[in-house]
N, C-alpha and C. Protein backbone atom coordinates (compact mmCIF):
# COMPACT_ATOMS: atom_id res chain seq x y z
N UNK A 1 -45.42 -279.77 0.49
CA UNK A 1 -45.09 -280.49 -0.72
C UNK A 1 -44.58 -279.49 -1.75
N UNK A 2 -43.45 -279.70 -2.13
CA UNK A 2 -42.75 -278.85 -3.02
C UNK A 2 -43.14 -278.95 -4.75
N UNK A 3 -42.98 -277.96 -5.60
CA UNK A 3 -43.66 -278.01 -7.12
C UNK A 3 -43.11 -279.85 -7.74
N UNK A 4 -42.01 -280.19 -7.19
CA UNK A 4 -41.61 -281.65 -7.91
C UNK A 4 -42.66 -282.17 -7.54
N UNK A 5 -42.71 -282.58 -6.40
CA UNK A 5 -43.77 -283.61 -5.86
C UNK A 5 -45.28 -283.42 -6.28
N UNK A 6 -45.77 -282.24 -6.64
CA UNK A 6 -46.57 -281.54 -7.72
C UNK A 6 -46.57 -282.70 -8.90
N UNK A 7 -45.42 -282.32 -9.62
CA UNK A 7 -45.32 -282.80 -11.10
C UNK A 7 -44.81 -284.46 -10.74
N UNK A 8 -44.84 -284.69 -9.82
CA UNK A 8 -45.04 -286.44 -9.61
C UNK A 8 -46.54 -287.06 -9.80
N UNK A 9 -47.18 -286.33 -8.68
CA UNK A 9 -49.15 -286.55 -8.68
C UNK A 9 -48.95 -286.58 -9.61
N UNK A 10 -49.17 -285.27 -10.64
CA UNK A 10 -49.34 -285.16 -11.97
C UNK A 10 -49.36 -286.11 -13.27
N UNK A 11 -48.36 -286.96 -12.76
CA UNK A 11 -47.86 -287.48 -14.05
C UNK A 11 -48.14 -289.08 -13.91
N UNK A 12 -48.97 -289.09 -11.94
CA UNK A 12 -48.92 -290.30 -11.66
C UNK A 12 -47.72 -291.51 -11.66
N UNK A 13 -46.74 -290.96 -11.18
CA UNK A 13 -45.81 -291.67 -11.22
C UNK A 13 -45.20 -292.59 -10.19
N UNK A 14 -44.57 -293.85 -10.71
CA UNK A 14 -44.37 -294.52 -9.57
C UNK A 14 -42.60 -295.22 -9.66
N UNK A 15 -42.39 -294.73 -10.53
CA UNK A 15 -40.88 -294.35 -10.32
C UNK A 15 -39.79 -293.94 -9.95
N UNK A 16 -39.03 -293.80 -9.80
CA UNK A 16 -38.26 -293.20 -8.23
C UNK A 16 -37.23 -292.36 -9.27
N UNK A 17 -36.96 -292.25 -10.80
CA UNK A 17 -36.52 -291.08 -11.47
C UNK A 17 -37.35 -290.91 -12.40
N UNK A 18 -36.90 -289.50 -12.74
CA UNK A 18 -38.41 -289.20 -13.82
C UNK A 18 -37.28 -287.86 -14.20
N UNK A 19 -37.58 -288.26 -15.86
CA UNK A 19 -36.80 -287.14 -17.10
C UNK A 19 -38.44 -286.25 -17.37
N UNK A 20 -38.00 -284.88 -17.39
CA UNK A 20 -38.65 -284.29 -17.61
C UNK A 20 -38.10 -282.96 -18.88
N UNK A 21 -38.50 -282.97 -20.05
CA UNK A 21 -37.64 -282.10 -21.11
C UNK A 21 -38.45 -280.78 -20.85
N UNK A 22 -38.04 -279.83 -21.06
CA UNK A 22 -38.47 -278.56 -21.04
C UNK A 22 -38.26 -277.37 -21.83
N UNK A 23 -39.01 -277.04 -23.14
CA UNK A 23 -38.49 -276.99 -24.23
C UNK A 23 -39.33 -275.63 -24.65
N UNK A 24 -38.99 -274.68 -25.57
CA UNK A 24 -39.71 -273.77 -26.19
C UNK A 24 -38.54 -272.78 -26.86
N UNK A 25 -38.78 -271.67 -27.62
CA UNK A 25 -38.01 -270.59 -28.11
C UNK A 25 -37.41 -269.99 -27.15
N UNK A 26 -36.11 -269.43 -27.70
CA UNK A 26 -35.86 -268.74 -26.68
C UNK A 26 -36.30 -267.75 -26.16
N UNK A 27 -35.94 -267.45 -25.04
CA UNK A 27 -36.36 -265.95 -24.07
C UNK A 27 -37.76 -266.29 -24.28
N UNK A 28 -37.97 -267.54 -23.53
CA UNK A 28 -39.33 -267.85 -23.26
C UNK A 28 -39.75 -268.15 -21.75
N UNK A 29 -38.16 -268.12 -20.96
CA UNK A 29 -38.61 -268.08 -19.50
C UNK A 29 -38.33 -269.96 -19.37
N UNK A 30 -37.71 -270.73 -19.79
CA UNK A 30 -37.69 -272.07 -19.29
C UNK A 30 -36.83 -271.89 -18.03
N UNK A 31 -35.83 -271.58 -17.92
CA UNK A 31 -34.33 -271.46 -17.29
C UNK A 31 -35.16 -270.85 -15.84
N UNK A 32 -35.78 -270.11 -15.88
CA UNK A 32 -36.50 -269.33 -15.17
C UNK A 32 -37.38 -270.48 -14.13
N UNK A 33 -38.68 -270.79 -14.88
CA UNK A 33 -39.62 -271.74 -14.51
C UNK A 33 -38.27 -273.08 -13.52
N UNK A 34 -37.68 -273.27 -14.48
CA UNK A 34 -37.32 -274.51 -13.81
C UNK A 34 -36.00 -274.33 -12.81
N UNK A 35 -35.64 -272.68 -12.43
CA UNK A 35 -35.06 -272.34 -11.22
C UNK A 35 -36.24 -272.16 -9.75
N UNK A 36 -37.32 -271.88 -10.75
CA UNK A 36 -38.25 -271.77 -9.58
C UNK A 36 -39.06 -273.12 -9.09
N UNK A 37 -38.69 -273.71 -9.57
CA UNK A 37 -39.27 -275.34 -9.36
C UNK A 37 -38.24 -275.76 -7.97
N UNK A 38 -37.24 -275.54 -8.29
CA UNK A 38 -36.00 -275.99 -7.38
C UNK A 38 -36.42 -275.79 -6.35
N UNK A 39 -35.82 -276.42 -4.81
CA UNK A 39 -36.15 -276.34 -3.48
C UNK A 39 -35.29 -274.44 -3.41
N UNK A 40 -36.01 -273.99 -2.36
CA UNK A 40 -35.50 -272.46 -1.86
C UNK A 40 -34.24 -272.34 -2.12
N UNK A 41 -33.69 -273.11 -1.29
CA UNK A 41 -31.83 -272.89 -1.22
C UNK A 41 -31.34 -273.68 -2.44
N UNK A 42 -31.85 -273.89 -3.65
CA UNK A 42 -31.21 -274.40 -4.36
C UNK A 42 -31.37 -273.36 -5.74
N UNK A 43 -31.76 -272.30 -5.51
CA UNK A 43 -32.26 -271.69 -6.65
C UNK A 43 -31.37 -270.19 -6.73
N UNK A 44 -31.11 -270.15 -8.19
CA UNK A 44 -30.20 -268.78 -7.93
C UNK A 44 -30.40 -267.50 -8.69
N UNK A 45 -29.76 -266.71 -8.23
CA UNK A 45 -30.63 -265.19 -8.00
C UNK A 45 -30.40 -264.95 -9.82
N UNK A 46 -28.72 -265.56 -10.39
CA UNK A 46 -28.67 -264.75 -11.90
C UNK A 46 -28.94 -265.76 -12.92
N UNK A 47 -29.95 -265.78 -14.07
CA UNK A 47 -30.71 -266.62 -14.68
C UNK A 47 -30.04 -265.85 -16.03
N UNK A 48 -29.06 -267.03 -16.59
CA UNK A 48 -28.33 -266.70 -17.76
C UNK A 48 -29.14 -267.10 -18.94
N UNK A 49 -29.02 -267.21 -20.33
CA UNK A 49 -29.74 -268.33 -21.28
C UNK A 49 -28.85 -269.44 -21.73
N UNK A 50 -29.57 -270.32 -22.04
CA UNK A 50 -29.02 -271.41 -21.99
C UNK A 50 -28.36 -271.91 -23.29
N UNK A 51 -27.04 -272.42 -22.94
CA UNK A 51 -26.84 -272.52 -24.53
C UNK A 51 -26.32 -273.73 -24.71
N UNK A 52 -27.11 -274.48 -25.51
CA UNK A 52 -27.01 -275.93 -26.21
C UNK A 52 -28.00 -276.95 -24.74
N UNK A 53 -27.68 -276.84 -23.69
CA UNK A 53 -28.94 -277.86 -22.96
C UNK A 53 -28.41 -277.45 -21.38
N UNK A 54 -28.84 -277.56 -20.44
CA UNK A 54 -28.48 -277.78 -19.24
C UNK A 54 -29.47 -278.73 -18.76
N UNK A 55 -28.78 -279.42 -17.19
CA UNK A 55 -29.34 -280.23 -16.28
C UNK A 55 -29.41 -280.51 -15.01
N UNK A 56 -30.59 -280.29 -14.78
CA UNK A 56 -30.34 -280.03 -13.75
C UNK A 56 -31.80 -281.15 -12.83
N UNK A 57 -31.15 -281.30 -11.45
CA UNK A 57 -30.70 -282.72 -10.47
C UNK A 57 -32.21 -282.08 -9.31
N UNK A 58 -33.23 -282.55 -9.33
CA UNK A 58 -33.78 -282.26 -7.77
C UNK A 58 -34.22 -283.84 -7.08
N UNK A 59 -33.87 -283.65 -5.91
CA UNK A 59 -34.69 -284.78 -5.15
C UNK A 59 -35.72 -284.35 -4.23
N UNK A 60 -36.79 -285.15 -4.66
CA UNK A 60 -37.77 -284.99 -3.32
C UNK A 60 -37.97 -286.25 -2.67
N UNK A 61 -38.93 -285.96 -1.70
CA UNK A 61 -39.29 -286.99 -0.80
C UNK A 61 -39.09 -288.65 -1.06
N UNK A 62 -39.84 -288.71 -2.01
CA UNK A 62 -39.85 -289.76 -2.77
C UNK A 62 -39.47 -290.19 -4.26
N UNK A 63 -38.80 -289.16 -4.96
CA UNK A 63 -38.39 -289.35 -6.69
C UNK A 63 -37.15 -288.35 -6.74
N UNK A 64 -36.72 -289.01 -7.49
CA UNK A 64 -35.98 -288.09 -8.39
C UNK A 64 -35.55 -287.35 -9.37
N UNK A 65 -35.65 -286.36 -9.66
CA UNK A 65 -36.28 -285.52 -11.26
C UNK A 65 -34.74 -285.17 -11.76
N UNK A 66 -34.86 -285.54 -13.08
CA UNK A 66 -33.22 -284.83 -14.02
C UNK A 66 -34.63 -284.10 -14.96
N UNK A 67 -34.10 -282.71 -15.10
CA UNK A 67 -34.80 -281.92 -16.36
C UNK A 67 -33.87 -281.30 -17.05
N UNK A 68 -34.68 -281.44 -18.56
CA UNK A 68 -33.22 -281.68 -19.48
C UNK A 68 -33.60 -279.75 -19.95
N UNK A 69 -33.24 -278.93 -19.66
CA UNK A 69 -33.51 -277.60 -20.23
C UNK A 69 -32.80 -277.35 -21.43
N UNK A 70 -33.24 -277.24 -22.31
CA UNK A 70 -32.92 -277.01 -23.48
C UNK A 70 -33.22 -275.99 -24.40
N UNK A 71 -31.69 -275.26 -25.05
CA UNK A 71 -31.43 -274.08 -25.39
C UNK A 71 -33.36 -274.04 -26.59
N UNK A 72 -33.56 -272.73 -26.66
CA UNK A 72 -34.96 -272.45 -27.50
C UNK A 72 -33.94 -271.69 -29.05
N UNK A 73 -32.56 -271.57 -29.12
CA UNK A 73 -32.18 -270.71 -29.89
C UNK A 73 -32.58 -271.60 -31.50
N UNK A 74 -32.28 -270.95 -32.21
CA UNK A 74 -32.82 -272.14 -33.78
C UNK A 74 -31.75 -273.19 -33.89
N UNK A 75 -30.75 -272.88 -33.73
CA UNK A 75 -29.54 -273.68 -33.88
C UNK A 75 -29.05 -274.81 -33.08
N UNK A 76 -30.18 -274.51 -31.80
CA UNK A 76 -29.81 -275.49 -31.10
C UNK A 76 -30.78 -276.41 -31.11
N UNK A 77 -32.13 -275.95 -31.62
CA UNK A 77 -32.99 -277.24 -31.84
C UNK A 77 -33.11 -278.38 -32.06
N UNK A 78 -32.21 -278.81 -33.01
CA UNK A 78 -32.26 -280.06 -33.58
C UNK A 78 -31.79 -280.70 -32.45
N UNK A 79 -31.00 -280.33 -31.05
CA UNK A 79 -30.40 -281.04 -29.98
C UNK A 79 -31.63 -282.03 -29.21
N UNK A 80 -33.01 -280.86 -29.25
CA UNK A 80 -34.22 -281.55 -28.59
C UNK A 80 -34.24 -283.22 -28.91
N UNK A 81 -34.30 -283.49 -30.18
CA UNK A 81 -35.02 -284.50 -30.66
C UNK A 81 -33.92 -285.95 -30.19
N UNK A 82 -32.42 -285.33 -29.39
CA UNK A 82 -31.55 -286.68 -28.84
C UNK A 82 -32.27 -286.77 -27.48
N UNK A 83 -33.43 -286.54 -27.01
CA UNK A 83 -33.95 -286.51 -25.30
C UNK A 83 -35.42 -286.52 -25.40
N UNK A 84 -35.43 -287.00 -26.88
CA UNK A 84 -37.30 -287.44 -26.45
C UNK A 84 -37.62 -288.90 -26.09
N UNK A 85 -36.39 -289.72 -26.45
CA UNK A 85 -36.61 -291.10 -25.52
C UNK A 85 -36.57 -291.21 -24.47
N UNK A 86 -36.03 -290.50 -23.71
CA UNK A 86 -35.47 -290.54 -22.01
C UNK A 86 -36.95 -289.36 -21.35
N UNK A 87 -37.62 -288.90 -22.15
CA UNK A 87 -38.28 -288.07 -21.75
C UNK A 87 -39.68 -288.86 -20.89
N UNK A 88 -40.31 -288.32 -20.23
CA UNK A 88 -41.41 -288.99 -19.62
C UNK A 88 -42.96 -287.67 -19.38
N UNK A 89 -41.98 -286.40 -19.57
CA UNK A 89 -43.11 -285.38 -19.75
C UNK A 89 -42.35 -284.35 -20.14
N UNK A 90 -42.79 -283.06 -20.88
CA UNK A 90 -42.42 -282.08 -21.31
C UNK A 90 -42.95 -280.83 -20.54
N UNK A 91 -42.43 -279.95 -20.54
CA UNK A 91 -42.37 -278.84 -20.20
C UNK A 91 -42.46 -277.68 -21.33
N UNK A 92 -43.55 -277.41 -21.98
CA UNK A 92 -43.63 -276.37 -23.27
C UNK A 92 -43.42 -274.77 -22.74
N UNK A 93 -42.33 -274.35 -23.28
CA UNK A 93 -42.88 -272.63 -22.58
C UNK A 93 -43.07 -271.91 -23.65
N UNK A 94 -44.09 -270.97 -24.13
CA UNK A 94 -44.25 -270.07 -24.69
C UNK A 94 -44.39 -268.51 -24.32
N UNK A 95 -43.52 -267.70 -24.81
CA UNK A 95 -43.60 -266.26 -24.29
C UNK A 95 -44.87 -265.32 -25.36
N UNK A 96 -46.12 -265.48 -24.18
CA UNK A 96 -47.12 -264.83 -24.35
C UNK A 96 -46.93 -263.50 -24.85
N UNK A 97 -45.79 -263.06 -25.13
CA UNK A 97 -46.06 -261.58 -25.37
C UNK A 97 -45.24 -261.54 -26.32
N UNK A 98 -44.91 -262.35 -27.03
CA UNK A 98 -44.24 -262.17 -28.57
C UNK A 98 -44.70 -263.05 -29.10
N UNK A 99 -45.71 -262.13 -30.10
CA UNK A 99 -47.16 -262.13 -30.85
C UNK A 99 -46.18 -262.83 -31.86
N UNK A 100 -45.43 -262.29 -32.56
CA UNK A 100 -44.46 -262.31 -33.93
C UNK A 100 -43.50 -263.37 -33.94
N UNK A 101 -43.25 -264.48 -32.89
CA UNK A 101 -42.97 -265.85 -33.08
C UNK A 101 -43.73 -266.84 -32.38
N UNK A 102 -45.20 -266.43 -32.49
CA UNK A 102 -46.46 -267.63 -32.05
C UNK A 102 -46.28 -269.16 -33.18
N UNK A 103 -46.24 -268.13 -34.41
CA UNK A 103 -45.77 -269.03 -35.26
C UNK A 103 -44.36 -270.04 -35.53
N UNK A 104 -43.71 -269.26 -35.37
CA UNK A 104 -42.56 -270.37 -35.13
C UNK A 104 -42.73 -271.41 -33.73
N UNK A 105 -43.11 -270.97 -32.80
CA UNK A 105 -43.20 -272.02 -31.53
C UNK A 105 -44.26 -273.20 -32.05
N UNK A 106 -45.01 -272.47 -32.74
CA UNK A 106 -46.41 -273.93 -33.09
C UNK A 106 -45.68 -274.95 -34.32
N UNK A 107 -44.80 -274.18 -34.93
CA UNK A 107 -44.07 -275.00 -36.10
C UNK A 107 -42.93 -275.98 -35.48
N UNK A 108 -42.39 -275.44 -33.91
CA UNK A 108 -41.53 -276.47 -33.39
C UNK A 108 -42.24 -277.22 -32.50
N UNK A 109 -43.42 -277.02 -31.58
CA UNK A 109 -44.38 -277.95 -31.63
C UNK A 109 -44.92 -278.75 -32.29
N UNK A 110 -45.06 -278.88 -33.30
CA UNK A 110 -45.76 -279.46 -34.74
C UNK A 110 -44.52 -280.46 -34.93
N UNK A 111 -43.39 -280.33 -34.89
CA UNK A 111 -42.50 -280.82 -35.24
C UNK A 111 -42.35 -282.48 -34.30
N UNK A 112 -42.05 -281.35 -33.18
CA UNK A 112 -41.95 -282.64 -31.38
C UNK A 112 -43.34 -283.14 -31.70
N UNK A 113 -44.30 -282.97 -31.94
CA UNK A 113 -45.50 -283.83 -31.51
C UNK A 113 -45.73 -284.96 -32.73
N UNK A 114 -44.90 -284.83 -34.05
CA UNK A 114 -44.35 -285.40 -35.08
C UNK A 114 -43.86 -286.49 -35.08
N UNK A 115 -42.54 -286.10 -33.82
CA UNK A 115 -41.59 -286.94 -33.87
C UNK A 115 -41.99 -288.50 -33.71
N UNK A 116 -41.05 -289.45 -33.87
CA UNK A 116 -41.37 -290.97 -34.15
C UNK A 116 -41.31 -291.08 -32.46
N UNK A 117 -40.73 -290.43 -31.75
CA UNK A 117 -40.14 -290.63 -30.68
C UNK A 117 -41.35 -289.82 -29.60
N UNK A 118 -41.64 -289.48 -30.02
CA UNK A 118 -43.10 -289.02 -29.32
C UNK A 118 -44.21 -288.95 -29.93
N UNK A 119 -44.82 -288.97 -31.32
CA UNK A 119 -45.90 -289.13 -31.46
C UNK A 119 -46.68 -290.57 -30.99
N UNK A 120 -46.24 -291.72 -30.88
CA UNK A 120 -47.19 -292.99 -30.46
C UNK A 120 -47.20 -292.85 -28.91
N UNK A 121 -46.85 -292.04 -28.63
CA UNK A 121 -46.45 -292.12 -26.61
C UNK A 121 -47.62 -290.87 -26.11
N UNK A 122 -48.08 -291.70 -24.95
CA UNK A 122 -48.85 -290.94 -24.44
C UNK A 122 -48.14 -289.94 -23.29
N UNK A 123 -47.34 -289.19 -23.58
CA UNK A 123 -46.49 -288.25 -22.90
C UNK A 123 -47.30 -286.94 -23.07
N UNK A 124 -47.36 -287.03 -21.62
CA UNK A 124 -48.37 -285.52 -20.72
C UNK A 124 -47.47 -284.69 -20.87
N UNK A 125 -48.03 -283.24 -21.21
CA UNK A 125 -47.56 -281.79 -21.75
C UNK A 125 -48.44 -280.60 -21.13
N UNK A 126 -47.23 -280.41 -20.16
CA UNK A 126 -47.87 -278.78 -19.26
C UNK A 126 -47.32 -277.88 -20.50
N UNK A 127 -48.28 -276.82 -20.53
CA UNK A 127 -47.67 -275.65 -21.14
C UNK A 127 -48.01 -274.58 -20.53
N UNK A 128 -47.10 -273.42 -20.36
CA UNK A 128 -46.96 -272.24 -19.64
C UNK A 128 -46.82 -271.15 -21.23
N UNK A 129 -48.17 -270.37 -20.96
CA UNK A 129 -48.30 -269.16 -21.40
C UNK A 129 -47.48 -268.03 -20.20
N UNK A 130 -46.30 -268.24 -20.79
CA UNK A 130 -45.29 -267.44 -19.71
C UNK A 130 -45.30 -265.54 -20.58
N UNK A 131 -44.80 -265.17 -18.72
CA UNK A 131 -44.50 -263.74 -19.45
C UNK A 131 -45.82 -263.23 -19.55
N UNK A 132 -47.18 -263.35 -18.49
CA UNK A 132 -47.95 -262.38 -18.55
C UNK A 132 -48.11 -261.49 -17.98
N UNK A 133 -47.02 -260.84 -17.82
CA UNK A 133 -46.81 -259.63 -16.80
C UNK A 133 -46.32 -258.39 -17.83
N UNK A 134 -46.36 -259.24 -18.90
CA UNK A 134 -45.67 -258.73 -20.20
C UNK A 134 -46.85 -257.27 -20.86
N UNK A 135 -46.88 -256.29 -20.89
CA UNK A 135 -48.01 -255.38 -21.43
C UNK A 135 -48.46 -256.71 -23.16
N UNK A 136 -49.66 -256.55 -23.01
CA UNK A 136 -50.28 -256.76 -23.82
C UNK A 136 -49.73 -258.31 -24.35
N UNK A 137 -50.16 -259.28 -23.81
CA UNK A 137 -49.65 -260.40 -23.57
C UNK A 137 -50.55 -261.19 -24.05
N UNK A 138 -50.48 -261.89 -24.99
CA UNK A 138 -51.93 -263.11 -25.17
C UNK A 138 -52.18 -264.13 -24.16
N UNK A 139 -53.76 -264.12 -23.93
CA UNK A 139 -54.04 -265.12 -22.55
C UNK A 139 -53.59 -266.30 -22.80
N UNK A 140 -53.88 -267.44 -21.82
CA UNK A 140 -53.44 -268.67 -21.94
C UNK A 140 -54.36 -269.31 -23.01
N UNK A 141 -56.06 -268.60 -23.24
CA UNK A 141 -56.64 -269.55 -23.76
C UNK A 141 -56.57 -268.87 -25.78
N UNK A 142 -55.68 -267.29 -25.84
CA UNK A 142 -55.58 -267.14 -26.84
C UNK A 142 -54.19 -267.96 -27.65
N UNK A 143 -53.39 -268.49 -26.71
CA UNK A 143 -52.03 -269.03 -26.80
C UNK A 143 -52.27 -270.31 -27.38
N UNK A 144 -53.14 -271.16 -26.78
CA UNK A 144 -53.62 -272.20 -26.65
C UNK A 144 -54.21 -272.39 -28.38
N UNK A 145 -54.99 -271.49 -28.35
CA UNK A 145 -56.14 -271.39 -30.11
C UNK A 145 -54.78 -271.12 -30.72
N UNK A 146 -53.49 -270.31 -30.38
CA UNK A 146 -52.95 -270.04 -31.63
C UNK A 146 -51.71 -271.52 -32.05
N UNK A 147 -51.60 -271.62 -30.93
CA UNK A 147 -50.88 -273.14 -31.15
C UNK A 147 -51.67 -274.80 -31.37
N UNK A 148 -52.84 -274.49 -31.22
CA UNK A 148 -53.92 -275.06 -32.09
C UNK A 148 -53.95 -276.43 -30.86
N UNK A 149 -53.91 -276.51 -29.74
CA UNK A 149 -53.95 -277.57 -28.60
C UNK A 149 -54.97 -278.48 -29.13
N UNK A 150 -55.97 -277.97 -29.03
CA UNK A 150 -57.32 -278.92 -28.92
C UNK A 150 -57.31 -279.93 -29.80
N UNK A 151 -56.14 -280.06 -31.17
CA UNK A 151 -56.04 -280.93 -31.49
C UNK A 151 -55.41 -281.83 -31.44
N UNK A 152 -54.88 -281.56 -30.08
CA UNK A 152 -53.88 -282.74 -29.51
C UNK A 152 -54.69 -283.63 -28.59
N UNK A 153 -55.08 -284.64 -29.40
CA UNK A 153 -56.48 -285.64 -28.77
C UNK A 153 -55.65 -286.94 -28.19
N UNK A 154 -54.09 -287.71 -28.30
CA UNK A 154 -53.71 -288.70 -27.80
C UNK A 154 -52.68 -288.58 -26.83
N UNK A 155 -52.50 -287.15 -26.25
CA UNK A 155 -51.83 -287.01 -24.94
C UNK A 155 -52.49 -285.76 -23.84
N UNK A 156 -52.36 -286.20 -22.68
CA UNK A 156 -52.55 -285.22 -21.94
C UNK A 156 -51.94 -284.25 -21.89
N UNK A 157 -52.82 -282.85 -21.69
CA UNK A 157 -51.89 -281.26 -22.06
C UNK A 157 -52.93 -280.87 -21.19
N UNK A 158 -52.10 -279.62 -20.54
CA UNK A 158 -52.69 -278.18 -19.65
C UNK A 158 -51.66 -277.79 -20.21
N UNK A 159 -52.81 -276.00 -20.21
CA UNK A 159 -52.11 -274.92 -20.99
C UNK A 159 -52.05 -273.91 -18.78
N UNK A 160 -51.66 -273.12 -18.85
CA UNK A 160 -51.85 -272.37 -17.60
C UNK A 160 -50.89 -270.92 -18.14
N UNK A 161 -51.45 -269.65 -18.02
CA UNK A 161 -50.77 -268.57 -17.69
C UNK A 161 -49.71 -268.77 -16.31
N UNK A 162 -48.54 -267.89 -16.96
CA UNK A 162 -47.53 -268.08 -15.78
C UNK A 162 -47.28 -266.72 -15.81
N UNK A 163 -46.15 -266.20 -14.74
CA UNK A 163 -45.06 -264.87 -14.60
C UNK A 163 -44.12 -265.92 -13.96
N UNK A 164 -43.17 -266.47 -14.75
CA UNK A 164 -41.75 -267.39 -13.60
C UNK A 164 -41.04 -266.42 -13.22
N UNK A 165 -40.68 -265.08 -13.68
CA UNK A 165 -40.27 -264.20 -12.17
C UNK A 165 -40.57 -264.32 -11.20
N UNK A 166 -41.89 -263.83 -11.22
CA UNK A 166 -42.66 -263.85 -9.78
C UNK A 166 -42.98 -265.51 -9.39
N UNK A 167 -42.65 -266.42 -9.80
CA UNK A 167 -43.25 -267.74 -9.56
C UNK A 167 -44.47 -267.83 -9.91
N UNK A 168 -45.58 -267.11 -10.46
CA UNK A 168 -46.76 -266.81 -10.52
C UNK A 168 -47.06 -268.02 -11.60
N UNK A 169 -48.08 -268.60 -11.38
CA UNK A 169 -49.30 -270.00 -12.16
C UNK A 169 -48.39 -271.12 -12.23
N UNK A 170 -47.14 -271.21 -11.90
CA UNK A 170 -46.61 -272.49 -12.04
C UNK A 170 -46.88 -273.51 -10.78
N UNK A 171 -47.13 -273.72 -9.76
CA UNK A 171 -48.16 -274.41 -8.82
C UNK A 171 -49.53 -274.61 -9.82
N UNK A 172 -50.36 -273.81 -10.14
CA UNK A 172 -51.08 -273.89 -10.62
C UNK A 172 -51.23 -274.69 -11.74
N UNK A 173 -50.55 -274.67 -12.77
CA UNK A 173 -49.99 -275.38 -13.64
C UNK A 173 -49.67 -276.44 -13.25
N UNK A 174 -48.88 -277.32 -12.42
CA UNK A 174 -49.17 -278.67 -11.85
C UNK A 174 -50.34 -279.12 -11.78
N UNK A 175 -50.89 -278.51 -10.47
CA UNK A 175 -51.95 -278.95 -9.76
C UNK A 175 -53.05 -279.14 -10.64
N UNK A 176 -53.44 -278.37 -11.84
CA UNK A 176 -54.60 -278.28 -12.13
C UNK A 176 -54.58 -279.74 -13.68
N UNK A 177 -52.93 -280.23 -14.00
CA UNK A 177 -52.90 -280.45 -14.94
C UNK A 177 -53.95 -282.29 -14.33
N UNK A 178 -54.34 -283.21 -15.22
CA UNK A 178 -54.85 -284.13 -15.56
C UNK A 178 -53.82 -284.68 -15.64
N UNK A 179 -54.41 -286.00 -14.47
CA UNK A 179 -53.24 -287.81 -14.33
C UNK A 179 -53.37 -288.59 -16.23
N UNK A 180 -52.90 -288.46 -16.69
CA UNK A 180 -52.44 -289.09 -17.58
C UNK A 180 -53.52 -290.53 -17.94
């Protein structure tokens, strides 16, 4: 069973497409994570950044996933908020090892969890404390306190340490997240 079919259990789904947004600052490793999600032969070796949104197409067994990757640069932000209707789960990435925009990521979190378009929706949120391969990297559960999770009481969220180079905690990060 491949990481989609993962984030199907997950989300309990019984739909045969499923939008998945995948969103954070840049050079936070999304582009990354969601090359390594892809089946083997579909995944490629040079991981550019993304600018203004990409999309990209997997099928598994039984569903079909469009994930909307979307640029983390400031300028391109405001693009997020045209793909929180079509959305059905998010993908948060935060780069654990830049201490010095914890704050800005919790202020564009704060924002999406705001929105009209997602605050009444019970839309499940993996987040990847990415980049702990990074020297001196904040854990998942210091990432977690600094983006203030626990007070997100009307949707389902897992936080999980990742390395999406290495593919490292993103299985994990599925598997461990809570059916909705």
């Amino acid at each position: 069973m491949g990481l989609f079919d993962k984030l199907a259990g997950w989300l309990g789904l019984k739909k045969k497409e499923v939008n998945v947004l995948c969103l954070g600052l840049d050079n936070s490793g999304k582009t990354t994570i969601i090359n390594q999600l892809k089946p083997f032969n579909a995944q490629t070796q040079d991981i550019v950044p993304t600018i203004g949104f990409s999309i990209e197409k997997f099928k598994t067994s039984s569903l079909s996933f469009t994930v909307f990757d979307m640029s983390g640069q400031g300028r391109y932000r405001n693009l997020w908020e045209h793909y929180y209707k079509e959305g059905q789960a998010i993908i948060f990435v935060v780069d654990s090892g830049d201490k010095l925009r914890m704050v800005v990521a919790k202020e564009e979190l704060d924002t999406l969890l705001n929105h009209p378009d997602i605050k009444h929706r019970r839309i499940p949120l993996l987040f990847f404390a990415n980049k702990m391969d990074v020297r001196d990297a904040l854990s998942s559960v210091k990432v977690s306190q600094l983006l203030c999770l626990e007070k997100i009481k009307d949707k389902p969220w897992h936080i999980c340490a990742s390395d999406a180079v290495k593919g490292e905690g993103l299985l994990e990060g599925l598997c461990d997240m809570k059916k909705p």
